[in-house]
PDB file of N, CA and C in Angstrom:
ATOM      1  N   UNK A   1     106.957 -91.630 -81.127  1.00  0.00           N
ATOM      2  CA  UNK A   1     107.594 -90.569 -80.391  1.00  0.00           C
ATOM      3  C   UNK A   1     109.100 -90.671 -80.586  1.00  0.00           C
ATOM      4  N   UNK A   2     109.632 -89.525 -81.027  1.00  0.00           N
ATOM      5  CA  UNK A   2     111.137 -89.760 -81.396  1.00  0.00           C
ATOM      6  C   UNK A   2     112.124 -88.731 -80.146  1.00  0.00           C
ATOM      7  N   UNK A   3     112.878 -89.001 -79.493  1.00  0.00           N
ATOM      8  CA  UNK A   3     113.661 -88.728 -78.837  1.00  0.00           C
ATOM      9  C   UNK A   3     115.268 -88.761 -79.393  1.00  0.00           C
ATOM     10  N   UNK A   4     115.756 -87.996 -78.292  1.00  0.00           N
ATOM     11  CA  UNK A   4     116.937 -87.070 -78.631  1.00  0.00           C
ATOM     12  C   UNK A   4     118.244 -87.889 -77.705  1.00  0.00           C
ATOM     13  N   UNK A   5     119.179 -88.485 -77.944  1.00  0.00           N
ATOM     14  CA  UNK A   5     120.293 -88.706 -77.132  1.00  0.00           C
ATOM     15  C   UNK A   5     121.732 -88.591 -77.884  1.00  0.00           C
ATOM     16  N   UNK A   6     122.337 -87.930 -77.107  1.00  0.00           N
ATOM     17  CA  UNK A   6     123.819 -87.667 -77.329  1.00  0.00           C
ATOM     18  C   UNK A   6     124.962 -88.914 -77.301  1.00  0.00           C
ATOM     19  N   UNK A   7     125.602 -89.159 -78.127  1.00  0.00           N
ATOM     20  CA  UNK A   7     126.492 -90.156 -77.648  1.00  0.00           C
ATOM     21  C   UNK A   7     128.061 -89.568 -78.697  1.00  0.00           C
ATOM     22  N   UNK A   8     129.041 -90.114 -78.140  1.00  0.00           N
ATOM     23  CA  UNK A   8     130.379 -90.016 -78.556  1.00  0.00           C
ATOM     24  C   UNK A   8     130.223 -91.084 -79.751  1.00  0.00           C
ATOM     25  N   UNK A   9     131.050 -90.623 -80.667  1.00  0.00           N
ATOM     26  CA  UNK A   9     131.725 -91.393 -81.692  1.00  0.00           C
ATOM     27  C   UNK A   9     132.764 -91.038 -82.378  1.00  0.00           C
ATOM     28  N   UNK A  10     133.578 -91.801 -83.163  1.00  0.00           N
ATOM     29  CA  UNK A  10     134.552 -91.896 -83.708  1.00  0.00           C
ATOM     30  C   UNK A  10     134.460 -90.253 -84.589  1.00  0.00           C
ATOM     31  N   UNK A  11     135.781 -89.362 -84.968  1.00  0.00           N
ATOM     32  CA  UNK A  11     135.514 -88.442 -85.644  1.00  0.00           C
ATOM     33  C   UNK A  11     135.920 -88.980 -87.065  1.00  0.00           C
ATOM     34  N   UNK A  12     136.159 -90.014 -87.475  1.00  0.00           N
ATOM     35  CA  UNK A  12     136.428 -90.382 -88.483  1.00  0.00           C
ATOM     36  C   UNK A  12     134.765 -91.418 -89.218  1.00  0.00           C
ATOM     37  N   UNK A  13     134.450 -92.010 -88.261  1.00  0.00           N
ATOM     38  CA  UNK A  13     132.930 -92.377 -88.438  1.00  0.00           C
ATOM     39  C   UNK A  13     131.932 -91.179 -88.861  1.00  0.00           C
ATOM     40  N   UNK A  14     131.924 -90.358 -87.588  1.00  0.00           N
ATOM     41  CA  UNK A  14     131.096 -89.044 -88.452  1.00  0.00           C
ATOM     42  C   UNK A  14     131.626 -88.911 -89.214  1.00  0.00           C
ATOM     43  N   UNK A  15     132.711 -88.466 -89.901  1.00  0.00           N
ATOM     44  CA  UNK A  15     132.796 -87.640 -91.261  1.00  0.00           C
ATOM     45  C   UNK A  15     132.623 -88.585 -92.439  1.00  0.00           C
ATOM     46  N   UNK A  16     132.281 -90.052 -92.042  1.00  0.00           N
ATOM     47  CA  UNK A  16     131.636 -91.045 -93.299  1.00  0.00           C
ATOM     48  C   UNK A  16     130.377 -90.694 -93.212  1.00  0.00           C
ATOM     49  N   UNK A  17     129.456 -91.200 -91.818  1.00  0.00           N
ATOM     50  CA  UNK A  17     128.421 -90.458 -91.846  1.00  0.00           C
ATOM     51  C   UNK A  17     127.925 -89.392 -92.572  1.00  0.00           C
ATOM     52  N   UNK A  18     128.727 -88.197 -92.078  1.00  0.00           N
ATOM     53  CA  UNK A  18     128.095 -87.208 -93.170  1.00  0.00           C
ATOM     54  C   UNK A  18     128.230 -86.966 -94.597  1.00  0.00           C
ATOM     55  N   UNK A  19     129.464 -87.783 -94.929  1.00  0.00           N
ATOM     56  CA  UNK A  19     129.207 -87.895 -95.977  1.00  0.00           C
ATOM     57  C   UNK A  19     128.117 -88.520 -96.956  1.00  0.00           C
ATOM     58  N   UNK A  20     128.137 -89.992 -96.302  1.00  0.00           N
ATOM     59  CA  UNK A  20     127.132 -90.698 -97.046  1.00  0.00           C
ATOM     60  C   UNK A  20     125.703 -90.421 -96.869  1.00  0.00           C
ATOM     61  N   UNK A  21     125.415 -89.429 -95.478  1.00  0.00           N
ATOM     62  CA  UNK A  21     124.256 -88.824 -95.495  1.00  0.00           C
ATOM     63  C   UNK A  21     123.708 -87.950 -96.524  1.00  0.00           C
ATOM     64  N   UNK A  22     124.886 -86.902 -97.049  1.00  0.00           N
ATOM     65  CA  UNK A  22     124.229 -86.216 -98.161  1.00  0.00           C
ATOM     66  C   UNK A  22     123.871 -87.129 -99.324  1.00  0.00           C
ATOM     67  N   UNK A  23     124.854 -87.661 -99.762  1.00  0.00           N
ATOM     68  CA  UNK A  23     124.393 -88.761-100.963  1.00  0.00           C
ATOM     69  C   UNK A  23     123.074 -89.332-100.854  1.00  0.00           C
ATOM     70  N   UNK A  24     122.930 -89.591 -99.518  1.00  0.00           N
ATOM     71  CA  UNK A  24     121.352 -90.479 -99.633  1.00  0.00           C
ATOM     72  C   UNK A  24     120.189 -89.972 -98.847  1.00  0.00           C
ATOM     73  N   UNK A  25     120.753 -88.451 -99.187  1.00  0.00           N
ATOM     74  CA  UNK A  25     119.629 -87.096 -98.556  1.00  0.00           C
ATOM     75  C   UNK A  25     118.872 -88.249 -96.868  1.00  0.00           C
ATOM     76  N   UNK A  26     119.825 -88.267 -96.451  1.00  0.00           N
ATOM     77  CA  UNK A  26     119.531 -88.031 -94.875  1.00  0.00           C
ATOM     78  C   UNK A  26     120.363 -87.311 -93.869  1.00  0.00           C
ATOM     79  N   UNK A  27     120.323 -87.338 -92.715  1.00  0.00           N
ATOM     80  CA  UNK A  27     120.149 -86.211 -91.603  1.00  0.00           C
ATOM     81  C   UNK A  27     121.605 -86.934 -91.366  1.00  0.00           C
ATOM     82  N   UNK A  28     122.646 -86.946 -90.959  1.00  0.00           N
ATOM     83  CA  UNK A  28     123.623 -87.715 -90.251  1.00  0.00           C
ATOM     84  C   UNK A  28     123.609 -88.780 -89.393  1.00  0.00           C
ATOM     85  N   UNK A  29     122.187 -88.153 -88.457  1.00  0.00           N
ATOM     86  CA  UNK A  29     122.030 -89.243 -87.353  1.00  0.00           C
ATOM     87  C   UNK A  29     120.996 -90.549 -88.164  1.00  0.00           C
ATOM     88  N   UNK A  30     120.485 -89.794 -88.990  1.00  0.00           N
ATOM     89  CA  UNK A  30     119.551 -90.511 -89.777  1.00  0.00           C
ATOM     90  C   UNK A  30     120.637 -91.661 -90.735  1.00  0.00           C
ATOM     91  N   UNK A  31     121.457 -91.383 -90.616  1.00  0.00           N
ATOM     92  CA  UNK A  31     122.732 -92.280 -91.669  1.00  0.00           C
ATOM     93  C   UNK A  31     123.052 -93.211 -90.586  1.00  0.00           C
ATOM     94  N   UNK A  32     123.625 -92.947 -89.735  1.00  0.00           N
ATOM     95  CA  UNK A  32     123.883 -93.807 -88.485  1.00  0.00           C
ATOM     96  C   UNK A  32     122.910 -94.634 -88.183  1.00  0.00           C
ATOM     97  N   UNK A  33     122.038 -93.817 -87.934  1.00  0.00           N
ATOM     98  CA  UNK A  33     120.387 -95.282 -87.393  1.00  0.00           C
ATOM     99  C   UNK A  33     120.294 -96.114 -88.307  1.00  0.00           C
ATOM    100  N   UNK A  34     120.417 -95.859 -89.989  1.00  0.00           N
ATOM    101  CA  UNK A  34     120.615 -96.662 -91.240  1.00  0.00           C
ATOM    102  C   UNK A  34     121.385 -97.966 -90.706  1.00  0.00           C
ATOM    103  N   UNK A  35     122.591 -97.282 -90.728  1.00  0.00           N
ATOM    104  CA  UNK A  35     123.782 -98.459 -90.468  1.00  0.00           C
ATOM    105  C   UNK A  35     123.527 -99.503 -89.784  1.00  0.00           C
ATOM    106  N   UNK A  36     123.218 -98.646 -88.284  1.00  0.00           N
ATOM    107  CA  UNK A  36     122.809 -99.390 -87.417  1.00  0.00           C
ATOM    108  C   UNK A  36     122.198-100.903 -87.160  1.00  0.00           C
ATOM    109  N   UNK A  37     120.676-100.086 -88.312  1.00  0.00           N
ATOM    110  CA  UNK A  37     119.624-101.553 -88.358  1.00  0.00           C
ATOM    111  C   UNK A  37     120.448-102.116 -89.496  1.00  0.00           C
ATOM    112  N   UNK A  38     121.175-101.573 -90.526  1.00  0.00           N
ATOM    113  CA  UNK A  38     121.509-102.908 -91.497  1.00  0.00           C
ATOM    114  C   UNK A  38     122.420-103.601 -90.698  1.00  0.00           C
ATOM    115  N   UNK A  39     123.132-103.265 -89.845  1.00  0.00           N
ATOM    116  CA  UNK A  39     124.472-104.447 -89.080  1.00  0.00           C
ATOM    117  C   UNK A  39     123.468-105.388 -87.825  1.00  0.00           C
ATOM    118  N   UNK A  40     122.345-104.700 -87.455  1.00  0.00           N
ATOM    119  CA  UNK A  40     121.731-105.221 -86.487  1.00  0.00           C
ATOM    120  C   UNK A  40     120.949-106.681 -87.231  1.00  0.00           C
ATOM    121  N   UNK A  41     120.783-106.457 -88.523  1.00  0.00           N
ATOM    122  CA  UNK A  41     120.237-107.657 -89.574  1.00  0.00           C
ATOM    123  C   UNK A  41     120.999-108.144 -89.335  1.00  0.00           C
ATOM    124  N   UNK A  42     122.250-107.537 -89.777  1.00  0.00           N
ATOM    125  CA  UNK A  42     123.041-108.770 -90.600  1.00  0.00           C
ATOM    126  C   UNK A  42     123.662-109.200 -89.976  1.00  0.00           C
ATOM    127  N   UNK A  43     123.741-108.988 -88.435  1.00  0.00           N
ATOM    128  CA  UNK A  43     124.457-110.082 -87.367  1.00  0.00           C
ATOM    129  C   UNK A  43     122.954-110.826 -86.824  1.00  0.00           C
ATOM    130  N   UNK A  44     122.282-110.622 -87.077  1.00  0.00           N
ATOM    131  CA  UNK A  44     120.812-111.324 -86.939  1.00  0.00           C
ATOM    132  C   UNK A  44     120.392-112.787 -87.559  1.00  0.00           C
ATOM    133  N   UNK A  45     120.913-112.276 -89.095  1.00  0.00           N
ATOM    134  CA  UNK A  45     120.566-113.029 -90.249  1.00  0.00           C
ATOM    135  C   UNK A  45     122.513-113.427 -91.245  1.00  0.00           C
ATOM    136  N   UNK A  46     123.608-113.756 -90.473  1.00  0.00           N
ATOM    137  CA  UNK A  46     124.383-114.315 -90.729  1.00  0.00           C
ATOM    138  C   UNK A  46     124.268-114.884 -92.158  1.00  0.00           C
ATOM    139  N   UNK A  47     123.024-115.962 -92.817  1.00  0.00           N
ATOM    140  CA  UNK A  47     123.377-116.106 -94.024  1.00  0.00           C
ATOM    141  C   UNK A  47     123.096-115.481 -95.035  1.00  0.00           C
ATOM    142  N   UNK A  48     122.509-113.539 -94.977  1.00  0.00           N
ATOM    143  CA  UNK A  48     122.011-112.977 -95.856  1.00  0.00           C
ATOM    144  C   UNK A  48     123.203-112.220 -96.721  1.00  0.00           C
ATOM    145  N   UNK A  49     123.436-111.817 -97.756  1.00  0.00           N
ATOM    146  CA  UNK A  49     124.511-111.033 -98.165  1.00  0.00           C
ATOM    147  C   UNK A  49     123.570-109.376 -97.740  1.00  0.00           C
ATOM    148  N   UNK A  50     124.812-108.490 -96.840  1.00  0.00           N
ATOM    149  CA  UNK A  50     124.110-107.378 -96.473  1.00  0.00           C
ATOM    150  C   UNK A  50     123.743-106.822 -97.827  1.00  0.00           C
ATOM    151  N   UNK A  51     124.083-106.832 -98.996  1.00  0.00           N
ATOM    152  CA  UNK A  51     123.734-105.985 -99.727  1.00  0.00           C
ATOM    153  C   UNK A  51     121.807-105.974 -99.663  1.00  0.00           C
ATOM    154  N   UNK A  52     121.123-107.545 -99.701  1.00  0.00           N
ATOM    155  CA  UNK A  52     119.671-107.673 -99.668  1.00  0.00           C
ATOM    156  C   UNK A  52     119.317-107.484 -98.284  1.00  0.00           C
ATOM    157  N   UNK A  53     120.685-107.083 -97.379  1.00  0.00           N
ATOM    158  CA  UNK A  53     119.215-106.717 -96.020  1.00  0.00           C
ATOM    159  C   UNK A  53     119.109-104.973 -96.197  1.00  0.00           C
ATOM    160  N   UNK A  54     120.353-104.516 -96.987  1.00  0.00           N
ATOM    161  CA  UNK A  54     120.234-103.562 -96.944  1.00  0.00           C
ATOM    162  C   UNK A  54     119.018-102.877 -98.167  1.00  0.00           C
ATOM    163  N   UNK A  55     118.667-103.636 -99.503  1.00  0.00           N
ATOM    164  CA  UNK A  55     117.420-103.721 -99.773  1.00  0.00           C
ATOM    165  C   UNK A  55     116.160-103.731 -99.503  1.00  0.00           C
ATOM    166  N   UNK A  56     116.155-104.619 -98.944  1.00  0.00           N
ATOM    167  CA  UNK A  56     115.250-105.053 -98.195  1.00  0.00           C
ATOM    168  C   UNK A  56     114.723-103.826 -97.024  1.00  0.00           C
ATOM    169  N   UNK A  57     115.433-103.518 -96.045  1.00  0.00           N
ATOM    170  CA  UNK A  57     115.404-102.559 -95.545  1.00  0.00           C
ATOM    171  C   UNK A  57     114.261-100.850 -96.371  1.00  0.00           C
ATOM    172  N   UNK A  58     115.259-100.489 -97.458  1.00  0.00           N
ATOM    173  CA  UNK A  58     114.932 -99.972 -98.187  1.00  0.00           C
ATOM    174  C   UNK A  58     113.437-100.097 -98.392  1.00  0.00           C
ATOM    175  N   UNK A  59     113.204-101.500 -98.628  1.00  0.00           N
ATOM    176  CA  UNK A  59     111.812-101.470 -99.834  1.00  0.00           C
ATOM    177  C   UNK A  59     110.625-101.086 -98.682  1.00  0.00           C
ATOM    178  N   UNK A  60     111.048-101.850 -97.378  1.00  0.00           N
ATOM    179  CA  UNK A  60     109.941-101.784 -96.128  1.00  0.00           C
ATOM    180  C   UNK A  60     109.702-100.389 -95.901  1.00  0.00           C
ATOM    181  N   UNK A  61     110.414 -99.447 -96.270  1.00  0.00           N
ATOM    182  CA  UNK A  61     110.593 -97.968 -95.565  1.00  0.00           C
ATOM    183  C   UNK A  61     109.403 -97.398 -96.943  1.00  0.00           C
ATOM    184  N   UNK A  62     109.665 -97.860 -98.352  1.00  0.00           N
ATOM    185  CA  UNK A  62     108.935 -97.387 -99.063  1.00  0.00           C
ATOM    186  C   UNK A  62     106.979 -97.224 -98.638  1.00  0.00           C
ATOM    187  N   UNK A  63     106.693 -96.458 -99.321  1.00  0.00           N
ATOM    188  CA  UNK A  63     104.645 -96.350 -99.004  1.00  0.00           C
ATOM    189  C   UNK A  63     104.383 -97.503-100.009  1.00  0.00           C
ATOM    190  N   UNK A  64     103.447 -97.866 -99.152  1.00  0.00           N
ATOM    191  CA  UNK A  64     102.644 -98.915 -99.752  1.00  0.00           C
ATOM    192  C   UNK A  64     102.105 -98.783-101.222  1.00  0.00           C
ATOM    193  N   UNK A  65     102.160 -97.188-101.624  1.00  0.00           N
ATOM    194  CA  UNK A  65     101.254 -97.510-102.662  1.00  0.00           C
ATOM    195  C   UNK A  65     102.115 -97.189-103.531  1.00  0.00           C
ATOM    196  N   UNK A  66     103.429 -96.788-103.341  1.00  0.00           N
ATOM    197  CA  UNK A  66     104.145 -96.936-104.772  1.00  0.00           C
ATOM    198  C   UNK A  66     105.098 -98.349-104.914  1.00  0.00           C
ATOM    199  N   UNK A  67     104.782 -99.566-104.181  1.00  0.00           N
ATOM    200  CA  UNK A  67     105.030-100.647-104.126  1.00  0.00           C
ATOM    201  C   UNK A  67     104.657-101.367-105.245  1.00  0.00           C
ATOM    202  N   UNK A  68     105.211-101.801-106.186  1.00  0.00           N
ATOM    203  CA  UNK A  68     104.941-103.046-107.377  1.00  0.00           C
ATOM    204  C   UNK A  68     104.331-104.350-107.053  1.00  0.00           C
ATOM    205  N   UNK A  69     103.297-104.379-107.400  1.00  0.00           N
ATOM    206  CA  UNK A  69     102.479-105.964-107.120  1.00  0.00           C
ATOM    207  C   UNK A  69     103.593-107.012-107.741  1.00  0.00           C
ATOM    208  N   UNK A  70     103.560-108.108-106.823  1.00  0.00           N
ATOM    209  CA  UNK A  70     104.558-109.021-106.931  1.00  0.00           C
ATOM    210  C   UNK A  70     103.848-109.981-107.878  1.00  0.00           C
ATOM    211  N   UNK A  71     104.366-110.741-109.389  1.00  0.00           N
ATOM    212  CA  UNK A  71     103.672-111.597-110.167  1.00  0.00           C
ATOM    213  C   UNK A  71     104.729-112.620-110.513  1.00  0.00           C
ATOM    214  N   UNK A  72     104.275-113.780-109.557  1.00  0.00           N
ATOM    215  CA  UNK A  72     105.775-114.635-110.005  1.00  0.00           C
ATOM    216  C   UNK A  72     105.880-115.245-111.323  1.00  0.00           C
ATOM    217  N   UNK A  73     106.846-115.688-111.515  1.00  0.00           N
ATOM    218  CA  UNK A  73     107.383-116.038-113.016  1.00  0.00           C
ATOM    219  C   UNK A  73     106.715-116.977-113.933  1.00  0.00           C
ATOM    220  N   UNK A  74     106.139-118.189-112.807  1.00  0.00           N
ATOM    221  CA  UNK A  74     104.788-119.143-113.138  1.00  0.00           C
ATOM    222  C   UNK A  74     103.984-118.567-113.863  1.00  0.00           C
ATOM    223  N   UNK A  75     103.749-117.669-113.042  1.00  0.00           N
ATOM    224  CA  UNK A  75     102.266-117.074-113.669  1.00  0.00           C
ATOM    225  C   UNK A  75     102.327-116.477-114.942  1.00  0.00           C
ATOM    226  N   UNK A  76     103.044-115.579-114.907  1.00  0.00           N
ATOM    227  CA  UNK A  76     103.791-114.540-116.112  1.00  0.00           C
ATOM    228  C   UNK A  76     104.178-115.546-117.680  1.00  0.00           C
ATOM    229  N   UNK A  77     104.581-117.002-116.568  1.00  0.00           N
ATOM    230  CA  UNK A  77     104.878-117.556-118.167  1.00  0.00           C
ATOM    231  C   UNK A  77     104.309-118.539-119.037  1.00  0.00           C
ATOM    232  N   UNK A  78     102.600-118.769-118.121  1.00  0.00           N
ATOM    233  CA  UNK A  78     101.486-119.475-118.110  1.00  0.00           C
ATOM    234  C   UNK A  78     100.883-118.528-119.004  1.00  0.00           C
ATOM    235  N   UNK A  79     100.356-117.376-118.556  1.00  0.00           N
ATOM    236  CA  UNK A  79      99.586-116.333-119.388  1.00  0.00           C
ATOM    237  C   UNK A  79     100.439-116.406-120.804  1.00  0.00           C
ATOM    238  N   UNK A  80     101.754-116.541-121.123  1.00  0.00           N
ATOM    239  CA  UNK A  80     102.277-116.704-122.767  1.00  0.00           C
ATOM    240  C   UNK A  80     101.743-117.764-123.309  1.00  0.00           C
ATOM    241  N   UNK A  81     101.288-118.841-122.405  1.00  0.00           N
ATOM    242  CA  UNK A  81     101.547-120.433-123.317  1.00  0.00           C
ATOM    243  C   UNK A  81     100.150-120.213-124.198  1.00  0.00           C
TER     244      UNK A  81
END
C-alpha cells in the first residue's frame, strides 16, 4: 500500500532531484526515496563504498528472471582444465 505525504525541501535539492529523475526515468519523489535508501545503507554499512550499495540496490529492484545465474570463477576455471 503506497501512501502520499507532503514534506518541505530544499529548492535547490528538488531541482537535482528532478533532474536526475529524468535521467533515470523516475518520478521525482521516486528519485528522492532512491537517495534516501542509498544514504540509509550507507550510514548503515559505513565500510561499503556507496557506489556498490548503490548497485546493489539496483540489482535487488531487478525481476528475478532477468537476473544472471551466479558461476564463480572456481568453477568456470575447473570446467577449462
Amino acid at each position: 500500500m503506497s501512501t502520499s505525504t507532503s514534506i518541505r525541501i530544499d529548492q535547490t535539492l528538488y531541482d537535482q532531484a528532478r533532474a536526475d529523475a529524468a535521467s533515470e526515468h523516475r518520478t521525482i519523489a521516486g528519485q528522492i526515496e532512491y537517495w534516501a535508501k542509498v544514504g540509509r545503507a550507507a550510514l548503515d554499512n559505513p565500510d561499503l563504498p556507496v557506489s556498490f550499495i548503490a548497485e546493489a540496490l539496483a540489482s535487488l529492484a531487478e525481476p528475478r528472471e532477468m537476473a544472471t545465474a551466479f558461476v564463480p570463477r572456481s568453477s568456470s576455471q575447473s570446467e577449462r582444465a
